[in-house]
C-alpha atoms as a PDB file:
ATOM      1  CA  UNK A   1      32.062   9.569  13.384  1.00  0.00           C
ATOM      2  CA  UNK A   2      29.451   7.308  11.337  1.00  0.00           C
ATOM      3  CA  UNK A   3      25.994   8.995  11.620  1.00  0.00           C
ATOM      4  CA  UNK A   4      22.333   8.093  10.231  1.00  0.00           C
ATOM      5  CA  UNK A   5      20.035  10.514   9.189  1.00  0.00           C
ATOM      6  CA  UNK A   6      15.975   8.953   8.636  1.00  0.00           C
ATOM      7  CA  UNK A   7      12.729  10.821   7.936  1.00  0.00           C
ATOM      8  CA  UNK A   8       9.557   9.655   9.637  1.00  0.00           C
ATOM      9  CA  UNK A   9       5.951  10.730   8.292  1.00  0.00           C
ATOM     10  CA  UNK A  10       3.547   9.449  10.522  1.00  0.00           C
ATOM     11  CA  UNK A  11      -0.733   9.321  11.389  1.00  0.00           C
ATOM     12  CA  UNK A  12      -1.540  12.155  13.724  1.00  0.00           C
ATOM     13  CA  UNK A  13      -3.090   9.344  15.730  1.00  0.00           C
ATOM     14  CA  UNK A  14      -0.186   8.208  16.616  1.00  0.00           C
ATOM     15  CA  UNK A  15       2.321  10.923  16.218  1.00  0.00           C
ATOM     16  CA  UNK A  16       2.626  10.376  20.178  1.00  0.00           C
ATOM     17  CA  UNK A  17       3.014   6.562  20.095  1.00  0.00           C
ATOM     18  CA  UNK A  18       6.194   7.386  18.110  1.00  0.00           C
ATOM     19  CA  UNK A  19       8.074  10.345  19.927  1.00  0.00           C
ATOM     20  CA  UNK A  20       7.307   8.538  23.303  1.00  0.00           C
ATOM     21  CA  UNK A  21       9.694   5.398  21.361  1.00  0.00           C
ATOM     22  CA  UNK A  22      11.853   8.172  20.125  1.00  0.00           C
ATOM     23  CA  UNK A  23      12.591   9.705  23.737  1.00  0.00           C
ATOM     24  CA  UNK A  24      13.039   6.204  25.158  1.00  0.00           C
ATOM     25  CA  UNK A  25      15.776   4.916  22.179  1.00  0.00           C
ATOM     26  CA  UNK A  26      17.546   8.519  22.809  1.00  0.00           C
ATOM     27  CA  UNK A  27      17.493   8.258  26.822  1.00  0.00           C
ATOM     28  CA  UNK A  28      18.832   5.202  26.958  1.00  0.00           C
ATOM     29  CA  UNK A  29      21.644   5.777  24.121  1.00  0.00           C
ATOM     30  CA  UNK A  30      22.905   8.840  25.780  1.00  0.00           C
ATOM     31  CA  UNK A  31      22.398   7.326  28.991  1.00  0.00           C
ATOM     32  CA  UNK A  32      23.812   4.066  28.929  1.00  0.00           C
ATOM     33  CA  UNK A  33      26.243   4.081  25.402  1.00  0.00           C
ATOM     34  CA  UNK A  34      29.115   5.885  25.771  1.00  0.00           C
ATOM     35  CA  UNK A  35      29.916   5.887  21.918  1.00  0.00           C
ATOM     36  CA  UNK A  36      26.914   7.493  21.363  1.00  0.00           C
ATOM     37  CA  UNK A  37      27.614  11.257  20.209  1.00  0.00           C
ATOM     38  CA  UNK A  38      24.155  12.552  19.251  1.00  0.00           C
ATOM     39  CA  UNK A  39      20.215  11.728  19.137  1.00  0.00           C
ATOM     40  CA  UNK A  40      18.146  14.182  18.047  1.00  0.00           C
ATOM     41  CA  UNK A  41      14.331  14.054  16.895  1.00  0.00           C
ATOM     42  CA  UNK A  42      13.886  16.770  14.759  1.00  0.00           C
ATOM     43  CA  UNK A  43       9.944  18.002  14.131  1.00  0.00           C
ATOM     44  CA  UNK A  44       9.526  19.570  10.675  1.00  0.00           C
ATOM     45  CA  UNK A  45       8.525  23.294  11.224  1.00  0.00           C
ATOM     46  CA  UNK A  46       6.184  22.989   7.906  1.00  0.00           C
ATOM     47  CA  UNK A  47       4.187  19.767   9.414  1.00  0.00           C
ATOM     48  CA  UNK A  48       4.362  18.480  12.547  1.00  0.00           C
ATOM     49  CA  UNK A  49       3.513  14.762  11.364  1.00  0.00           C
ATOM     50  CA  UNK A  50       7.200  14.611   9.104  1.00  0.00           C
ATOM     51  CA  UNK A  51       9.873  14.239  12.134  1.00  0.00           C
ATOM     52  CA  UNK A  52      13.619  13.616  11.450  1.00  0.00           C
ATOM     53  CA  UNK A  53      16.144  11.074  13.461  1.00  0.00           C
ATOM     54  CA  UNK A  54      19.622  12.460  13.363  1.00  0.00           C
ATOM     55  CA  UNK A  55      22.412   9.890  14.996  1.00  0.00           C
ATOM     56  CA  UNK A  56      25.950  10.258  15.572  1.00  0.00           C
ATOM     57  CA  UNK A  57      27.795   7.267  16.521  1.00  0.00           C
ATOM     58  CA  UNK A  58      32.073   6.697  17.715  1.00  0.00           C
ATOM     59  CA  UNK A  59      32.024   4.502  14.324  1.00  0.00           C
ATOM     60  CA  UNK A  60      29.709   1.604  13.089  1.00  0.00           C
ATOM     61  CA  UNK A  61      30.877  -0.687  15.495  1.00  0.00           C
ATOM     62  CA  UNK A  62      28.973   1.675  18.148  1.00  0.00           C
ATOM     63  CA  UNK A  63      26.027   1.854  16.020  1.00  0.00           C
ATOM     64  CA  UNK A  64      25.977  -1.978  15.335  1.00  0.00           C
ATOM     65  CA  UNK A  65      26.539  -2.126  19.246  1.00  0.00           C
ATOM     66  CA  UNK A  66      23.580  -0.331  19.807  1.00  0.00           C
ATOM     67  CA  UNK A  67      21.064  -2.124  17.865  1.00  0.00           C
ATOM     68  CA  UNK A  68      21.333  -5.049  20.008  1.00  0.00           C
ATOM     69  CA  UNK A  69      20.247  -2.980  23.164  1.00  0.00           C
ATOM     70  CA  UNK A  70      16.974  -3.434  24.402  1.00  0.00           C
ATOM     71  CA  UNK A  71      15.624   0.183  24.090  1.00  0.00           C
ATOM     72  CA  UNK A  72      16.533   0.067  20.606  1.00  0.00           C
ATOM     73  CA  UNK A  73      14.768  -3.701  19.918  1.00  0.00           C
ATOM     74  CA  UNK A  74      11.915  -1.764  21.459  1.00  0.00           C
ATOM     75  CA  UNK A  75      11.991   1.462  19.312  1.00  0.00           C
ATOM     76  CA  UNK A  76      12.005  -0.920  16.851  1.00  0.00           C
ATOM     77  CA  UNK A  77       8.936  -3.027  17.503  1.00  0.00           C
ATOM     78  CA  UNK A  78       7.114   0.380  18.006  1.00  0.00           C
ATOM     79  CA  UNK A  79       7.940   1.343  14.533  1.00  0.00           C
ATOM     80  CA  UNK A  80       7.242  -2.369  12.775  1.00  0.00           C
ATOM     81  CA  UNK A  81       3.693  -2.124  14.475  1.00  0.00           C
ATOM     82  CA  UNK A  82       3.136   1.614  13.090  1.00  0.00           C
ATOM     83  CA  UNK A  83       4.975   0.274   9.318  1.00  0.00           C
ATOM     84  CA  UNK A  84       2.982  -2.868   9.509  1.00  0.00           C
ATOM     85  CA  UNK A  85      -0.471  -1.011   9.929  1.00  0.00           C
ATOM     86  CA  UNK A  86       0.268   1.408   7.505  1.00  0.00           C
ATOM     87  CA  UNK A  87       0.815   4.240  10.097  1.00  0.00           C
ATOM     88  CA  UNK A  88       4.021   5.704   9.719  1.00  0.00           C
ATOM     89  CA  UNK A  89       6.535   5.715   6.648  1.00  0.00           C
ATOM     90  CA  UNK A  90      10.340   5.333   7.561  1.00  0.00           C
ATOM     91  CA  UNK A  91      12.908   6.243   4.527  1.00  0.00           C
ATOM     92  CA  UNK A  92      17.062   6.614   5.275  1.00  0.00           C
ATOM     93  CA  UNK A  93      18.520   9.709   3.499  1.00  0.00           C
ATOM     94  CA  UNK A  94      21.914   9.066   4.795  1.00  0.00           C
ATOM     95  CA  UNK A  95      24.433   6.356   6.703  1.00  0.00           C
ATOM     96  CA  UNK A  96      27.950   7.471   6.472  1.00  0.00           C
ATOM     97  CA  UNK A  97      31.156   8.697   7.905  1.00  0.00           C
ATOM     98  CA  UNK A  98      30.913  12.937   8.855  1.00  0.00           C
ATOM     99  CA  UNK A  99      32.969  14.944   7.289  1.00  0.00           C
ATOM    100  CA  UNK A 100      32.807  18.059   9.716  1.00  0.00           C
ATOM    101  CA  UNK A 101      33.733  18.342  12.381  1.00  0.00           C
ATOM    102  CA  UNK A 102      36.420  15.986  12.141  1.00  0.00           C
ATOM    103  CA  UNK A 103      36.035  13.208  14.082  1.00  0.00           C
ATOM    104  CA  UNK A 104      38.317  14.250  16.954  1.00  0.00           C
ATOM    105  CA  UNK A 105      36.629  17.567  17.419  1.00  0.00           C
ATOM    106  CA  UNK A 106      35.483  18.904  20.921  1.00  0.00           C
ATOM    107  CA  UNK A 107      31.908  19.419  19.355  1.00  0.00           C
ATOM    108  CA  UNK A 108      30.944  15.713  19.692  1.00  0.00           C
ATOM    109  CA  UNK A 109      31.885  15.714  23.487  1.00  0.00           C
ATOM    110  CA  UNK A 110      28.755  14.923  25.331  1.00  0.00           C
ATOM    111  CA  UNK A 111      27.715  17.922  27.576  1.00  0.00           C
END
């Protein structure tokens, strides 16, 4: 499985602006990409402006595949407007392969 892990610190102001993109991107990946494993949003318990994007994907093929999707082009003009006007802060901890579970492992079955 190739998953992404990125760390969002955003304005209060528009804290909502950003989960609503959040919830859209995830609907429609779970929805309508069947190589998509996992995409949570992850609010940090200390401060509710710091949220966390966890992504599982089949492989990077399925993540490349999604980026050209239009609820991911839209995500993504959500956040440029937010990074653009100083709003939100987006930094990538990790892009890689998962070691556990193993890739063919029941856990990544969707429900």
């Amino acid at each position: 499985m190739f998953a992404i892990f990125v760390k969002f610190t955003v304005d209060r102001e528009v804290r909502d602006t950003l989960i609503k993109a959040f919830v859209e991107d995830g609907e429609g990946s779970l929805k309508d990409e069947p190589d998509t494993r996992r995409f949570d949003v992850i609010e940090d318990a200390s401060n509710p402006n710091v949220m966390f994007l966890y992504e599982v994907y089949k492989d990077e093929a399925a993540f490349q595949e999604h980026t050209q999707r239009e609820p991911y082009k839209k995500f993504m003009e959500v956040l440029q407007g937010l990074l653009s006007a100083n709003r939100c802060k987006a930094e990538e901890l990790a892009r890689g392969t998962t070691l556990f579970p193993p890739s063919e492992s029941q856990a990544w079955q969707k429900q």
